[in-house]
Protein backbone atom coordinates (compact mmCIF):
# COMPACT_ATOMS: atom_id res chain seq x y z
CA UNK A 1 0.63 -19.58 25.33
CA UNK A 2 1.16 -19.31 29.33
CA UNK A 3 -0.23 -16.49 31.20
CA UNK A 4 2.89 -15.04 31.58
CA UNK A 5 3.11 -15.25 27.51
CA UNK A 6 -0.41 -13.39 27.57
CA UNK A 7 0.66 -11.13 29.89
CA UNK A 8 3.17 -10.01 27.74
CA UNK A 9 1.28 -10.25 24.33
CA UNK A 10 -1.33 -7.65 25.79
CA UNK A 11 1.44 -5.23 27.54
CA UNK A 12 3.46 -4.85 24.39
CA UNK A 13 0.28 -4.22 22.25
CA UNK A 14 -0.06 -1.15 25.25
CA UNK A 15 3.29 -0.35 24.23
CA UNK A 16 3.83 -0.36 20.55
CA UNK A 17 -0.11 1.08 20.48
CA UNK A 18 0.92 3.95 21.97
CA UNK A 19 4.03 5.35 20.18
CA UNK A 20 1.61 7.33 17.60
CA UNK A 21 -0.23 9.05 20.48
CA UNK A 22 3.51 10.10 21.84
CA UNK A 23 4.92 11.32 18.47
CA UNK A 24 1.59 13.33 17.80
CA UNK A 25 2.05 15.47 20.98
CA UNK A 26 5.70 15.21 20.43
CA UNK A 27 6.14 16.98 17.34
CA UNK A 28 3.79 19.99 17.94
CA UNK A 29 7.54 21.20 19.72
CA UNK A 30 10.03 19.04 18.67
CA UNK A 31 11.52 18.24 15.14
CA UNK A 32 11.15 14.88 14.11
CA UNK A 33 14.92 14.46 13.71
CA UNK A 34 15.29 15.12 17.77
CA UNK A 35 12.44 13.05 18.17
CA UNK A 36 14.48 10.18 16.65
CA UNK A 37 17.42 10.75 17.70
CA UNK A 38 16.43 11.06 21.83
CA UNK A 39 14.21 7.65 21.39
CA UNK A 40 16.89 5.92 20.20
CA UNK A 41 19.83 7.15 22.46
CA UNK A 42 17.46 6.95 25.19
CA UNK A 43 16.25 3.01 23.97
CA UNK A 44 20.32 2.49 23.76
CA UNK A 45 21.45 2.73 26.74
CA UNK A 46 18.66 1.00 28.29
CA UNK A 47 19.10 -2.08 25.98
CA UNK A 48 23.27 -1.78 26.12
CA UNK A 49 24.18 -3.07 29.23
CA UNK A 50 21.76 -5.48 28.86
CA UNK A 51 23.06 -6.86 25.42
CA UNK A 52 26.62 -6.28 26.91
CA UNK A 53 25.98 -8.38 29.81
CA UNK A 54 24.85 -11.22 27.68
CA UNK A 55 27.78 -11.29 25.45
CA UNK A 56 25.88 -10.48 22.78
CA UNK A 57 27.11 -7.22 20.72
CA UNK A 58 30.14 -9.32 19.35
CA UNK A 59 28.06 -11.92 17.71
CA UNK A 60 25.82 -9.31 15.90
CA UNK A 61 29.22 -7.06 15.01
CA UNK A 62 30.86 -8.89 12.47
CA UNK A 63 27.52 -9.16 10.55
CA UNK A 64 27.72 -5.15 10.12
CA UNK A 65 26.39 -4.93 6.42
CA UNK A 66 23.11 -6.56 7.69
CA UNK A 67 23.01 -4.44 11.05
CA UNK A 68 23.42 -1.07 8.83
CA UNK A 69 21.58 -2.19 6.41
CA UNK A 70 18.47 -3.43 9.30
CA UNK A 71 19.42 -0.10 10.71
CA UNK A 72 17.96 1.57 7.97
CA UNK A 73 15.11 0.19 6.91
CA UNK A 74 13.71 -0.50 10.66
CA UNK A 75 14.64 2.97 12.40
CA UNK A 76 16.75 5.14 10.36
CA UNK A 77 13.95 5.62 7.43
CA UNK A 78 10.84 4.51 9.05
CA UNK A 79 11.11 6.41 12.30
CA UNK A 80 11.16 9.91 10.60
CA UNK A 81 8.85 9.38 8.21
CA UNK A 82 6.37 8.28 10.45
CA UNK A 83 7.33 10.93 13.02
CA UNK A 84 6.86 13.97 10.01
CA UNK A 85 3.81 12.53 8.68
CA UNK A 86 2.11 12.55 12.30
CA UNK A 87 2.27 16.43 12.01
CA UNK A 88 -0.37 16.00 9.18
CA UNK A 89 -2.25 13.09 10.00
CA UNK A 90 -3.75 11.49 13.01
CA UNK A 91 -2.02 9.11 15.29
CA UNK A 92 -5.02 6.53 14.91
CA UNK A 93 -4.49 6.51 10.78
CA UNK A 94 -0.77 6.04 11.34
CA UNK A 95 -1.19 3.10 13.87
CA UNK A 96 -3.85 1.80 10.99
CA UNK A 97 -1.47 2.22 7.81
CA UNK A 98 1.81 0.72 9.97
CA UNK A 99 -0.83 -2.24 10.18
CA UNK A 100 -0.02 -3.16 6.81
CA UNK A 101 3.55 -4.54 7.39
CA UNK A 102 2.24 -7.96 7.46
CA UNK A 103 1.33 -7.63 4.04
CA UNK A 104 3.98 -6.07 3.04
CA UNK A 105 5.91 -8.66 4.28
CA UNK A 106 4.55 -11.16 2.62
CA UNK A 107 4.61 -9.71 -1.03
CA UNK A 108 8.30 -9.50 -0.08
CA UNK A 109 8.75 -12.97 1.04
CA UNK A 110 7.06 -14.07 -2.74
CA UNK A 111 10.03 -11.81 -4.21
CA UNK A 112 12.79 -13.65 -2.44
CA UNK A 113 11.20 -17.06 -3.56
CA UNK A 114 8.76 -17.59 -0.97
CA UNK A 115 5.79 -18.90 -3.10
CA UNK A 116 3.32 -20.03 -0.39
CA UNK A 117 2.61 -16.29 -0.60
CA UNK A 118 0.08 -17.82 -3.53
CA UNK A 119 -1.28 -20.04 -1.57
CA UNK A 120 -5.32 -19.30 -2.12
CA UNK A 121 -5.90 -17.61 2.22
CA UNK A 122 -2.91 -15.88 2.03
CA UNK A 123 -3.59 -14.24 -1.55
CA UNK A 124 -7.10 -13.91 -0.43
CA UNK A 125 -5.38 -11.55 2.68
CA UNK A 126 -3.18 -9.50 0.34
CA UNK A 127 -6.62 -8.80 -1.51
CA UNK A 128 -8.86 -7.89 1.09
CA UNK A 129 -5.78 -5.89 3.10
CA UNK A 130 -5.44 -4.25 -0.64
CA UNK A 131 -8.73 -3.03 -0.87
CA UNK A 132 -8.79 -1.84 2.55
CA UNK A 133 -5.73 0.53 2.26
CA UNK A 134 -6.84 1.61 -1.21
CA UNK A 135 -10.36 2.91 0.60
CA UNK A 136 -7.79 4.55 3.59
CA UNK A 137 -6.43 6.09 1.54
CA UNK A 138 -8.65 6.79 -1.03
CA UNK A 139 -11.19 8.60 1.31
CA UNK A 140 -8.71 9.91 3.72
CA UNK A 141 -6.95 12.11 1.49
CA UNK A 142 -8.87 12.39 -1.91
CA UNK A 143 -11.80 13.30 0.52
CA UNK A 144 -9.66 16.05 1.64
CA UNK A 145 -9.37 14.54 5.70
CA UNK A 146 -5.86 13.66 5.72
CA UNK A 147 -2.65 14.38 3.70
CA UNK A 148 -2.08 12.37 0.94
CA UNK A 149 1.69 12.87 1.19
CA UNK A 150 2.11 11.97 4.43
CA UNK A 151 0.16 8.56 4.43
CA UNK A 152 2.20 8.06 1.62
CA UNK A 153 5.18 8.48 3.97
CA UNK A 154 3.83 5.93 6.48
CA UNK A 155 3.34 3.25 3.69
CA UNK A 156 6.85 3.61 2.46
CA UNK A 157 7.63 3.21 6.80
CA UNK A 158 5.81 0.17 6.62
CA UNK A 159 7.44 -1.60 3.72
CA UNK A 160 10.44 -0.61 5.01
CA UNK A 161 9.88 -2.56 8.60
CA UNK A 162 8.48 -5.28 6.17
CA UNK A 163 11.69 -5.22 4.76
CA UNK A 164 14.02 -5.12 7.79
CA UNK A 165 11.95 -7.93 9.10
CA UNK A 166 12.61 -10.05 5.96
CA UNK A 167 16.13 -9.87 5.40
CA UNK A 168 17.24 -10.52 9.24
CA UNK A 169 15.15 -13.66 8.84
CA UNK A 170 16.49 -14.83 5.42
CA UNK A 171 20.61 -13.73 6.15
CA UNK A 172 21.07 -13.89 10.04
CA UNK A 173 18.22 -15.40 12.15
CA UNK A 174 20.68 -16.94 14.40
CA UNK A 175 22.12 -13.46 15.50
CA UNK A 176 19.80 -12.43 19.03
CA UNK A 177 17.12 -9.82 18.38
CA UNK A 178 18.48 -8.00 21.44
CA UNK A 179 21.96 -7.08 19.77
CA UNK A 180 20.64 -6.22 16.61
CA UNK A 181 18.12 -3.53 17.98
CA UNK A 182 21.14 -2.35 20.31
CA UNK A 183 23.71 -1.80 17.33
CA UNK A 184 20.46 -0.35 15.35
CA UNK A 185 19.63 2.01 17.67
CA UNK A 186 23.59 2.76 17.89
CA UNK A 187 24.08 3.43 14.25
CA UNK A 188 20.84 5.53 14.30
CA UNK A 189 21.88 8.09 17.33
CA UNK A 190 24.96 8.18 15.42
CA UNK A 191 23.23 9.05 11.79
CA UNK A 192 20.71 11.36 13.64
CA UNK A 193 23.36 13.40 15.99
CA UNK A 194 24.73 16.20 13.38
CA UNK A 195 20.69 17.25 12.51
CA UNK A 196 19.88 16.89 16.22
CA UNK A 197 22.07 19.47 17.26
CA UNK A 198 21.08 21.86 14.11
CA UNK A 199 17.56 21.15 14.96
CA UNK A 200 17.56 21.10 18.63
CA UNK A 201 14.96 23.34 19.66
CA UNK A 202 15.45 26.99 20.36
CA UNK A 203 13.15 27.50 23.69
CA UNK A 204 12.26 24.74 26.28
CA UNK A 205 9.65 22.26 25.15
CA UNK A 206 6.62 21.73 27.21
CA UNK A 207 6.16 18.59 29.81
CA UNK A 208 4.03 17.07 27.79
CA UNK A 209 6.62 17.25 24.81
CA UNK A 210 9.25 16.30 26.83
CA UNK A 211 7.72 13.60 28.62
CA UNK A 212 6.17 12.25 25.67
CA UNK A 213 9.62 11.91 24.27
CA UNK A 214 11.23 10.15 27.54
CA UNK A 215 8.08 7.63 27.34
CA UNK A 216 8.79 7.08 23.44
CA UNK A 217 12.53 5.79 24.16
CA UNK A 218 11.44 4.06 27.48
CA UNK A 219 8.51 2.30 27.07
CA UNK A 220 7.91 1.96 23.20
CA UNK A 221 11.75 0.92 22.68
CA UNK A 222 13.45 -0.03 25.48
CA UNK A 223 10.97 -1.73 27.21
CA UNK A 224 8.86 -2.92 24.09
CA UNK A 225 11.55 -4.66 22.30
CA UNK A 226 12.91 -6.41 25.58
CA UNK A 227 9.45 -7.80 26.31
CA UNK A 228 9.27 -8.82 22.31
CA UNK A 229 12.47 -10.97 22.50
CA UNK A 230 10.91 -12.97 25.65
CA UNK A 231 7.42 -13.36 23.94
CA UNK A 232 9.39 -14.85 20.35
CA UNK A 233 11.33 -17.14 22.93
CA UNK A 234 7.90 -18.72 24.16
CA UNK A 235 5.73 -18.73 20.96
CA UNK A 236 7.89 -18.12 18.22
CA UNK A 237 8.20 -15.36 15.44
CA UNK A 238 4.91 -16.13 13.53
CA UNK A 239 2.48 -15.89 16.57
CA UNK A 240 4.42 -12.65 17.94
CA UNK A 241 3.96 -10.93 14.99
CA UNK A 242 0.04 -11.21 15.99
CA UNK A 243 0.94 -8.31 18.03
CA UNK A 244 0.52 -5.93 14.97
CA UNK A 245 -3.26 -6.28 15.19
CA UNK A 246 -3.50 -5.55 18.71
CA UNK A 247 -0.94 -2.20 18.39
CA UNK A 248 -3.43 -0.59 15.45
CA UNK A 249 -6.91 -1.09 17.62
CA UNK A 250 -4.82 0.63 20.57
CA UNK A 251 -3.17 3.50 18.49
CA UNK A 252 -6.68 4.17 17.02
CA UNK A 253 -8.35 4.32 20.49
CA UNK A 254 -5.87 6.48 22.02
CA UNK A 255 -6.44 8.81 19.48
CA UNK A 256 -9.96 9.06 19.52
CA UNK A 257 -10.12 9.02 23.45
CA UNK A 258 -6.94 11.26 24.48
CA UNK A 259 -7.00 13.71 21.48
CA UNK A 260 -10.63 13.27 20.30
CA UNK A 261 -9.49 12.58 16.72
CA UNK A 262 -12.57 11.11 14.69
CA UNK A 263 -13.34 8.02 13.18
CA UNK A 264 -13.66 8.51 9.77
CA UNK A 265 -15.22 6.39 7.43
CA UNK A 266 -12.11 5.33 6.11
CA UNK A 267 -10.96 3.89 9.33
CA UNK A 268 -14.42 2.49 9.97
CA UNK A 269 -14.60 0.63 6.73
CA UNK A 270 -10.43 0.12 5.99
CA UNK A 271 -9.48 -0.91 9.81
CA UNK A 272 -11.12 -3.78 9.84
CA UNK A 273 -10.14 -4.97 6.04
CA UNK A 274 -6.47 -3.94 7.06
CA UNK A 275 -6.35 -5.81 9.99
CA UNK A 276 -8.27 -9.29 8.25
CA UNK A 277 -6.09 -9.08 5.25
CA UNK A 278 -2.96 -8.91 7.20
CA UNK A 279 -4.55 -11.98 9.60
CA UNK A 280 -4.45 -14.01 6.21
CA UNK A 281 -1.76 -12.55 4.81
CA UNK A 282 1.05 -13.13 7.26
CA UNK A 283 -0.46 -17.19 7.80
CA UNK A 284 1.97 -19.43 7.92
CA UNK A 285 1.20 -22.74 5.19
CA UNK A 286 3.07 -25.81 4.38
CA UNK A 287 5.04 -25.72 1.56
């Protein structure tokens, strides 16, 4: 990887670190449904005339069962679960449990006939990330610190990007990543607009709320995703994804540093178990 390639690699583990601290000040003000729905119009038109200028919509349009569908899984689900379950559980436990994609990912690829899943490291990841989301969880909420609900919530986010992930890759990898986040975050302003407006808030949010919103659909989408597309183009899918590991160390240090939220035992023992098991996990091997 060039410096330039590094560069990037460390800015967009900044970036996609940092959405959990947003979304927890956020949504002490703001329903998660506006939350959504102002990241992703706001990520829009950022990404629009950029995907526009490229020539790019029309290839990704007339695939628009698989853009709905990616729609979905990747933003329409995903993005309000894990925005509701941040009012009951801390941003670094989010950041930790959205960590678990790559295996996720992997127990998916096995479904759709990807049987190197098996192979002994990567079934030796799915194990030890296993064990290490089974003691999250297990201490987090039967020990009464977090909500068991609402981690709950973020899993079911996390096999839903796992999801999203997989089925772009198996029915259109040739379609650019730029248009498909573009129409996504199109179809998801439009499915989020009617419970915007009902939910729109009734008094002025603060600063913080605001700007925390603004920096969700500016740096975390816009930005994030256009840097992603440049850092696949130089190392490829695979060692991009790597990026997950470096987001969940991030998200958990923001939260302990900015808004002094603790480090449990569950995230002392489970973060590092998550993030191994999801190394091995998501390994490539020759078939």
């Amino acid at each position: 990887m060039s410096k330039v390639g590094w560069g990037r690699f460390l800015l967009l583990g900044l970036l996609w670190g940092m959405p959990y601290l947003f979304l927890k000040v956020a949504v002490e003000e703001i329903s998660p449904s506006v939350i959504v729905f102002s990241r992703v119009l706001i990520g829009g038109l950022i990404c629009l005339p950029i995907a526009l200028k490229a020539s790019k919509l029309k290839v990704a349009r007339k695939y628009w069962p698989f853009l709905i569908l990616y729609s979905f899984t990747e933003m329409v689900g995903p993005w309000y679960l894990i925005t509701h379950a941040e009012k009951e559980i801390t941003s670094g436990l989010t950041g930790l449990l959205v960590a678990t994609v790559p295996i996720w990912s992997a127990i998916l690829a096995s479904i759709f006939g990807d049987h190197t899943v098996w192979h002994k490291g990567r079934l030796f990841g799915l194990v030890i990330g296993f064990i290490g989301v089974v003691f999250v969880v297990g201490v987090e909420s039967f020990g009464g610190n977090q909500d068991i609900l609402s981690i709950g919530m973020v899993i079911l986010a996390a096999i839903g990007y796992a999801y999203a992930i997989n089925m772009i890759n198996r029915r259109i990898p040739h379609v650019p990543g730029i248009a498909i986040n573009t129409w996504a975050m199109i179809i998801t302003s439009i499915v989020y607009l009617p419970f915007a407006i009902v939910n729109w808030p009734s008094k002025t949010p603060s600063l913080e709320a605001v700007g925390s919103v603004i920096a969700l659909g500016v740096l975390c989408t816009a930005i994030a995703f256009i840097y992603f597309f440049k850092l696949i183009a130089e190392v490829g899918p695979p060692r991009a994804s790597l990026i997950t590991y470096l987001n969940t160390a991030v998200a958990v240090l923001l939260g302990v540093v900015l808004l002094s939220e603790p480090i449990t035992l569950g995230i002392a023992i489970g973060l590092p178990l998550v993030l191994i098991g999801s190394y091995f996990a998501s390994r490539k091997v020759t078939r």
